[in-house]
N, C-alpha and C. Protein backbone atom coordinates (compact mmCIF):
# COMPACT_ATOMS: atom_id res chain seq x y z
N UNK A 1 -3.04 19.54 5.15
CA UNK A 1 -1.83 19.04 4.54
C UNK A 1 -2.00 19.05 3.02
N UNK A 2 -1.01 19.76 2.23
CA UNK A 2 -1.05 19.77 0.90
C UNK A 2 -0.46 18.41 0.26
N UNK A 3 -1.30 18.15 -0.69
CA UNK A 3 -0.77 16.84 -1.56
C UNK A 3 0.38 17.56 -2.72
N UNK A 4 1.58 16.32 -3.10
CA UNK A 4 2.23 16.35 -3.98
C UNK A 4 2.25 15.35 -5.36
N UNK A 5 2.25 16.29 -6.17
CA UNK A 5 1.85 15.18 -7.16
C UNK A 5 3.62 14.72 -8.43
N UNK A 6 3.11 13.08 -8.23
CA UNK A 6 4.90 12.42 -8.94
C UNK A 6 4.22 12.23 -10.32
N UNK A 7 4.99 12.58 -11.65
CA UNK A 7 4.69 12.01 -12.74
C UNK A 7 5.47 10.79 -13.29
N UNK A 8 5.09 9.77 -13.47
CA UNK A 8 5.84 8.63 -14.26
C UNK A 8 5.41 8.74 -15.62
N UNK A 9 6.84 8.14 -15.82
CA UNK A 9 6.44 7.95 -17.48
C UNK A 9 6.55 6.26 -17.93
N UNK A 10 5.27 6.10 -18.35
CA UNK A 10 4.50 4.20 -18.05
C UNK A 10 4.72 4.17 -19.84
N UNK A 11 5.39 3.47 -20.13
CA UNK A 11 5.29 2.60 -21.43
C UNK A 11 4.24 2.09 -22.23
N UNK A 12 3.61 2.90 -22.71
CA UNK A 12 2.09 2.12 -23.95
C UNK A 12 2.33 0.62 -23.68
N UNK A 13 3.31 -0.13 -24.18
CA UNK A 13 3.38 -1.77 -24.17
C UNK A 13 3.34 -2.01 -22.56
N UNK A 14 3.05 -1.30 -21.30
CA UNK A 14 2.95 -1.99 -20.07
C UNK A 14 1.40 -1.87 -20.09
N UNK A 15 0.55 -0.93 -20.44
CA UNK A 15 -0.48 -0.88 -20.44
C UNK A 15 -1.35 -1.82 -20.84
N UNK A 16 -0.43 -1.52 -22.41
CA UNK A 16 -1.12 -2.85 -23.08
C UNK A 16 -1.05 -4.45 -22.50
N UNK A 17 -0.75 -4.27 -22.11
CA UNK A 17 -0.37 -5.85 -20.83
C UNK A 17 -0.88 -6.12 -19.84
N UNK A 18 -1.43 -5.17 -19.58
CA UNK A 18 -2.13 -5.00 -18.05
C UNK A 18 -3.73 -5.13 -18.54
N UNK A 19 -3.99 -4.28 -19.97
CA UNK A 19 -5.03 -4.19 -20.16
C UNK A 19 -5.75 -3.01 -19.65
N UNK A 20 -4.97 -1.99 -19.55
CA UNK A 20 -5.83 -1.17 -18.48
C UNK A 20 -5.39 0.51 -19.18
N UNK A 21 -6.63 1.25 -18.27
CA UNK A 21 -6.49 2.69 -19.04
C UNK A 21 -5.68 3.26 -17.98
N UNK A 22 -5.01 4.66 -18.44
CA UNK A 22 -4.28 5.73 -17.25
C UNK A 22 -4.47 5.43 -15.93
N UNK A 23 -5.67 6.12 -15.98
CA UNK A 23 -6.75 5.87 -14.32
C UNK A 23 -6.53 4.65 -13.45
N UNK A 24 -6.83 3.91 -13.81
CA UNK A 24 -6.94 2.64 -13.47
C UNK A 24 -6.05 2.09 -12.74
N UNK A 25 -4.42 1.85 -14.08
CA UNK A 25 -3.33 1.69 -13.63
C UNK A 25 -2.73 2.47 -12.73
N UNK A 26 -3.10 3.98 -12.63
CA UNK A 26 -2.67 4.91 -11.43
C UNK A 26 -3.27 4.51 -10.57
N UNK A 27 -4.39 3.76 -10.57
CA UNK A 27 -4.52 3.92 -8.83
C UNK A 27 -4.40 2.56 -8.39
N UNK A 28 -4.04 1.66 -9.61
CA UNK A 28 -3.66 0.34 -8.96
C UNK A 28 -1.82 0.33 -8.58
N UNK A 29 -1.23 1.41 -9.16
CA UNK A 29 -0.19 1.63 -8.52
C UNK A 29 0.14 2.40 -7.20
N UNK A 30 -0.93 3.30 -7.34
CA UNK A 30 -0.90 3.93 -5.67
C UNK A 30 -1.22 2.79 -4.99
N UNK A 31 -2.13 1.67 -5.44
CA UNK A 31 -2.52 0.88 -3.75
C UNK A 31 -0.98 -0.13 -3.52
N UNK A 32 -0.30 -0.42 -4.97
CA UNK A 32 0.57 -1.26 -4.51
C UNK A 32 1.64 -0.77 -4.27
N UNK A 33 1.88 0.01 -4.03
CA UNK A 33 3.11 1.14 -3.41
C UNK A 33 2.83 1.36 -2.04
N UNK A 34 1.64 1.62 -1.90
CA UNK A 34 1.04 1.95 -0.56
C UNK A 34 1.05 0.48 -0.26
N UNK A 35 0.65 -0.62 -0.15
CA UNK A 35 0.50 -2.24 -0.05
C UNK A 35 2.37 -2.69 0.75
N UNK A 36 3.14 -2.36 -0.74
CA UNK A 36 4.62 -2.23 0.08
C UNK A 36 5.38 -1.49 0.94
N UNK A 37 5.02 -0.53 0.73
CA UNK A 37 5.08 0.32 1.95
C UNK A 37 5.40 0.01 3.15
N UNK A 38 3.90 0.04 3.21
CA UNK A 38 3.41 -0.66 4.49
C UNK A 38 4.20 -2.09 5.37
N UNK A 39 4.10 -3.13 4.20
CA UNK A 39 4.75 -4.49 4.16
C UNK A 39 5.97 -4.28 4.76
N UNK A 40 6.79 -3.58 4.58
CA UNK A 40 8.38 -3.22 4.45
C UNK A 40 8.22 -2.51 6.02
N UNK A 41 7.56 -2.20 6.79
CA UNK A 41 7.04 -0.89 7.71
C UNK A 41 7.70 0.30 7.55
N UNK A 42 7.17 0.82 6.63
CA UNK A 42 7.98 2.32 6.00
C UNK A 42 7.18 2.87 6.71
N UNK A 43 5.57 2.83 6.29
CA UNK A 43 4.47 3.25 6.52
C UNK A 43 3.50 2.33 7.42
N UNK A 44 3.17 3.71 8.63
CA UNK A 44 2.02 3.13 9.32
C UNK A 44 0.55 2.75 8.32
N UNK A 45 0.02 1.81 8.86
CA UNK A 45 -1.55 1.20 7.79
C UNK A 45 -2.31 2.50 7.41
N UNK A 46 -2.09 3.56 8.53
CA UNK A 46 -3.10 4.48 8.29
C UNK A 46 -2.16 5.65 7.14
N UNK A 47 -1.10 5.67 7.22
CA UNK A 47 0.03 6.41 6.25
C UNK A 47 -0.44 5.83 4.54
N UNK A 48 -0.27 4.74 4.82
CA UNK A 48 -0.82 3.60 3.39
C UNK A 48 -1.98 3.57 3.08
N UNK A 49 -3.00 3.71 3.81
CA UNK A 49 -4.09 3.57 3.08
C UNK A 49 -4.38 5.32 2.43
N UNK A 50 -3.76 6.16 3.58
CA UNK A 50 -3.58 7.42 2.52
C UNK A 50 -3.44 7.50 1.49
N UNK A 51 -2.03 7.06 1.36
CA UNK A 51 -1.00 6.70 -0.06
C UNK A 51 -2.04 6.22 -1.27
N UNK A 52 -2.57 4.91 -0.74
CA UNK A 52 -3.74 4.52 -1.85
C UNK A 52 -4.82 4.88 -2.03
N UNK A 53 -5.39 5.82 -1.31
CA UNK A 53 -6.79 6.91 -1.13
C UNK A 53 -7.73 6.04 -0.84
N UNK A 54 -7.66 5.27 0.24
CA UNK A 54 -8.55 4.57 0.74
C UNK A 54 -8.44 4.55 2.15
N UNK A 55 -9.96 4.34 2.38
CA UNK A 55 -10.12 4.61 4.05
C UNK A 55 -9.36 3.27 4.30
N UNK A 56 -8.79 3.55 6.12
CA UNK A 56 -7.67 2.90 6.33
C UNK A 56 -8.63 1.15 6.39
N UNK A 57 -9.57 0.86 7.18
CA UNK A 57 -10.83 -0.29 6.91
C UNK A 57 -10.41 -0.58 5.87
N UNK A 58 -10.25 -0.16 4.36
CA UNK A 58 -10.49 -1.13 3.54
C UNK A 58 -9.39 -1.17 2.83
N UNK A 59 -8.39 -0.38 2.79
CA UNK A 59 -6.99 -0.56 3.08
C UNK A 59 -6.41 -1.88 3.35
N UNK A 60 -6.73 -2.11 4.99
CA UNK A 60 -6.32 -3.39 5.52
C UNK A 60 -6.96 -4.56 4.95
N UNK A 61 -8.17 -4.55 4.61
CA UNK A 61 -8.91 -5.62 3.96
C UNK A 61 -8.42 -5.65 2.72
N UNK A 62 -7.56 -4.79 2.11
CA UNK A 62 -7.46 -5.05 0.50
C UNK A 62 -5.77 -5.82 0.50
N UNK A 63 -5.46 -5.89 1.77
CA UNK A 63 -4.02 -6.20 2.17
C UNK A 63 -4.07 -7.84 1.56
N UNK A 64 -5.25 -8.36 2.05
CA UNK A 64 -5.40 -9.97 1.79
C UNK A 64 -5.05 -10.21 0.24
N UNK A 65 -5.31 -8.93 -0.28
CA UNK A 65 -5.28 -9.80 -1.84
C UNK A 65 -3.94 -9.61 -2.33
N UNK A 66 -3.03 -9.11 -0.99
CA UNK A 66 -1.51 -9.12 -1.91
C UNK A 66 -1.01 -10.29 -1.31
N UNK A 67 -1.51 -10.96 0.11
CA UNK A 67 -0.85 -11.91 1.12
C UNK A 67 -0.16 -10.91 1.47
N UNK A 68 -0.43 -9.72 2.23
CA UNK A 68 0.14 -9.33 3.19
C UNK A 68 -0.26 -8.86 5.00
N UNK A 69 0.34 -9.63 5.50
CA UNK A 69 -0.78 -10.16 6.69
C UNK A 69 -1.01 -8.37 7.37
N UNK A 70 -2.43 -7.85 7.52
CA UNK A 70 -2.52 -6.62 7.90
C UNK A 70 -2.13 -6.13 9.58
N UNK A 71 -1.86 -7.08 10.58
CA UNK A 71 -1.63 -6.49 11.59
C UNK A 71 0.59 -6.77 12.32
N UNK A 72 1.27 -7.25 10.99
CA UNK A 72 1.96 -7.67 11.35
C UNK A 72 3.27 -6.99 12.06
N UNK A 73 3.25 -5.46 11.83
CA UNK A 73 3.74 -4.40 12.79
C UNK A 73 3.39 -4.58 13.72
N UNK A 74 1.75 -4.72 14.27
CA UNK A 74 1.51 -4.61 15.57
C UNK A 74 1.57 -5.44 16.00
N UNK A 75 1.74 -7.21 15.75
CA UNK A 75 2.60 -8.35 16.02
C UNK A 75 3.59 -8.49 16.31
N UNK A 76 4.46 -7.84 15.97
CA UNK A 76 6.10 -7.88 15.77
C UNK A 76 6.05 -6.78 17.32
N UNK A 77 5.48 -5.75 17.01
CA UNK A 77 5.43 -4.78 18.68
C UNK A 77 5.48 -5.65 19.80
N UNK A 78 4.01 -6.32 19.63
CA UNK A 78 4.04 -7.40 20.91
C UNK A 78 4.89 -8.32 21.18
N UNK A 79 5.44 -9.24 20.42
CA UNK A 79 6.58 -10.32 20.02
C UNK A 79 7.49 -9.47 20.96
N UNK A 80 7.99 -8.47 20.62
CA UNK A 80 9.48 -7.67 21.30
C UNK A 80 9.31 -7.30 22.61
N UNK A 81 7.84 -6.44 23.02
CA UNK A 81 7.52 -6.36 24.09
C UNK A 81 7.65 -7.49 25.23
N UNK A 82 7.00 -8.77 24.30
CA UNK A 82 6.91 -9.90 25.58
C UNK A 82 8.39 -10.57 25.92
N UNK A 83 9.46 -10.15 24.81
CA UNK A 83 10.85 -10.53 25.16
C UNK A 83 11.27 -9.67 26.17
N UNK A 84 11.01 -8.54 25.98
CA UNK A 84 11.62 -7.38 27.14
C UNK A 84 11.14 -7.89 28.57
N UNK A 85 10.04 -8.48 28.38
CA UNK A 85 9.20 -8.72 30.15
C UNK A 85 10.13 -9.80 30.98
């Protein structure tokens, strides 16, 4: 599968705010894109941790630091399932 690559154009004064270089901020925006994503169920965990170039393991573990509970698709599956029974 070929990757596509998006260019933004990020504001010097957001940087400066963040404190952070190019790099950095790019890939702290891939994880939180990939983070909402996910949250929203756009994206399966394993779609998202793509998104943020991280194996899907630490992906889900990095979920805690947004408060976003990592299995809550597959919660919500079961929840509906056990209504159908």
């Amino acid at each position: 599968m070929t990757n596509r690559q998006i260019t933004l154009d990020i504001p010097e004064r957001v940087l400066l705010a963040e404190k952070a270089d190019e790099a950095s901020f790019a890939r702290e925006l891939r994880l939180l894109a990939a983070v909402k994503l996910y949250e929203l169920g756009r994206l399966s965990s394993g779609r998202a941790a793509e998104l943020a170039g991280l194996p899907r393991v630490e992906f889900l573990l990095a979920l805690g630091r947004y408060q976003v509970f990592p299995l809550a698709a597959e919660l919500s599956d079961l929840e509906q399932e056990q209504r159908r029974a």
